[in-house]
Protein backbone atom coordinates (compact mmCIF):
# COMPACT_ATOMS: atom_id res chain seq x y z
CA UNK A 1 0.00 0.00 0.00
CA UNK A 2 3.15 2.61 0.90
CA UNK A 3 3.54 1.71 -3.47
CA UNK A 4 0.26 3.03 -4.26
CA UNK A 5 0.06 6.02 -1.61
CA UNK A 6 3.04 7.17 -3.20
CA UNK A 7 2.09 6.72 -6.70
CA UNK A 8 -1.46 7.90 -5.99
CA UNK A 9 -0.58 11.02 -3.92
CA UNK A 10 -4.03 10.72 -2.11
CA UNK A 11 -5.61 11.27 -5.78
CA UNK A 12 -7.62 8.02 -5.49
CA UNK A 13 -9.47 6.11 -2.53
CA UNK A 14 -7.69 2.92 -1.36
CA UNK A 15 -9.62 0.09 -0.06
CA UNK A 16 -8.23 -2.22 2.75
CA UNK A 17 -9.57 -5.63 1.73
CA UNK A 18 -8.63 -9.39 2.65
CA UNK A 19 -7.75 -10.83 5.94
CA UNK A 20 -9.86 -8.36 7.58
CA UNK A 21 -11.20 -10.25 11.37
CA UNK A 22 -10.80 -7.54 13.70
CA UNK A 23 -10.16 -4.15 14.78
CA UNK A 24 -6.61 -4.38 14.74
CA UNK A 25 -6.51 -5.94 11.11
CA UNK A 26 -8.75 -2.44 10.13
CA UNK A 27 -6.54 -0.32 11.98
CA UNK A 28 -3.06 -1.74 10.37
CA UNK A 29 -4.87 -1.19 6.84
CA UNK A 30 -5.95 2.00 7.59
CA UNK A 31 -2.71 2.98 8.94
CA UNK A 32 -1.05 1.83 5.53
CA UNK A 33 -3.46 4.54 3.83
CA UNK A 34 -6.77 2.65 3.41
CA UNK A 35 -9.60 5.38 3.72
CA UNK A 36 -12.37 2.71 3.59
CA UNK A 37 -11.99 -1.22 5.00
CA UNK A 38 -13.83 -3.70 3.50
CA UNK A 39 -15.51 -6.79 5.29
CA UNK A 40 -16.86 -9.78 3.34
CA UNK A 41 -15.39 -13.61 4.43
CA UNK A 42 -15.54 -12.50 8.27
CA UNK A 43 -18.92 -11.03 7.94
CA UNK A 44 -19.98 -14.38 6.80
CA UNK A 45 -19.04 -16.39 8.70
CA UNK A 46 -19.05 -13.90 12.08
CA UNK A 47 -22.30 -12.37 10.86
CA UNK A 48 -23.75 -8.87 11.90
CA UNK A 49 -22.53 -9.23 16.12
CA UNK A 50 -18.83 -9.01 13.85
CA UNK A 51 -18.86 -5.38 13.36
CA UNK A 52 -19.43 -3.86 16.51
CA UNK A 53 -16.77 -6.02 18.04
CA UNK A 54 -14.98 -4.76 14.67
CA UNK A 55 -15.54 -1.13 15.77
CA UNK A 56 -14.86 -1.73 19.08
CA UNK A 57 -11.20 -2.97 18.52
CA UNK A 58 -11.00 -0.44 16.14
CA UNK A 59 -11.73 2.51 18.84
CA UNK A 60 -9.07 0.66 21.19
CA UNK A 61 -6.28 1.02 19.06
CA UNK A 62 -6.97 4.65 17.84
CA UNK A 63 -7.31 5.71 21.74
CA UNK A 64 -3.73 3.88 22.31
CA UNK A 65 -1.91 5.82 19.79
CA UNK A 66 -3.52 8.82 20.29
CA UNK A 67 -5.54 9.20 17.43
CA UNK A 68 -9.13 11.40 18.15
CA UNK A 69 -10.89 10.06 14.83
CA UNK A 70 -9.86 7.25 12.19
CA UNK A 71 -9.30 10.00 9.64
CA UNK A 72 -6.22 11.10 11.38
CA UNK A 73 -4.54 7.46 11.62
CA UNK A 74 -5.50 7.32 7.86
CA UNK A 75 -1.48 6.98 6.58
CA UNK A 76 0.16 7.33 9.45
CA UNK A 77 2.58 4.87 8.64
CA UNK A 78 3.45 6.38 5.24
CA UNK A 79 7.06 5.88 4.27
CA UNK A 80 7.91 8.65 1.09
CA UNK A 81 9.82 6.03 -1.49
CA UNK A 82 13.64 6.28 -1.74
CA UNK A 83 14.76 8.28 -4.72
């Protein structure tokens, strides 16, 4: 993902998608520059209770490092490319 947010330069929406079971998994994706996480194998098989165990998780990791809202941890661990 550090690829495409370089290449991309925020010009396009990246989607965190596969391996996606928990708040942590969201948070490392968003973190790499996903904007929007995307649940579909742990949905089925967790159904609905998934998400707001999802969100949850999510919550507890942006309150460890000191993020206020998702938006803010969107990137965060954005590398710039070596020339």
């Amino acid at each position: 993902m550090n690829k495409c947010l370089h290449i991309l330069q925020g010009k396009v929406t990246l989607i965190g998608c596969g391996g996606v079971t928990s708040g942590e998994d969201a948070y490392k994706k968003i973190r790499s520059g996903a904007t929007l996480v995307q649940l579909y194998t742990a949905l089925a098989y967790g159904g609905p209770a998934l998400i707001p165990r999802i969100k949850a998780e999510l919550a507890e990791c942006l309150e460890r490092d000191g993020f206020k809202s998702v938006q803010e941890a969107v990137g965060a661990d954005f590398k710039p490319l070596k020339a």
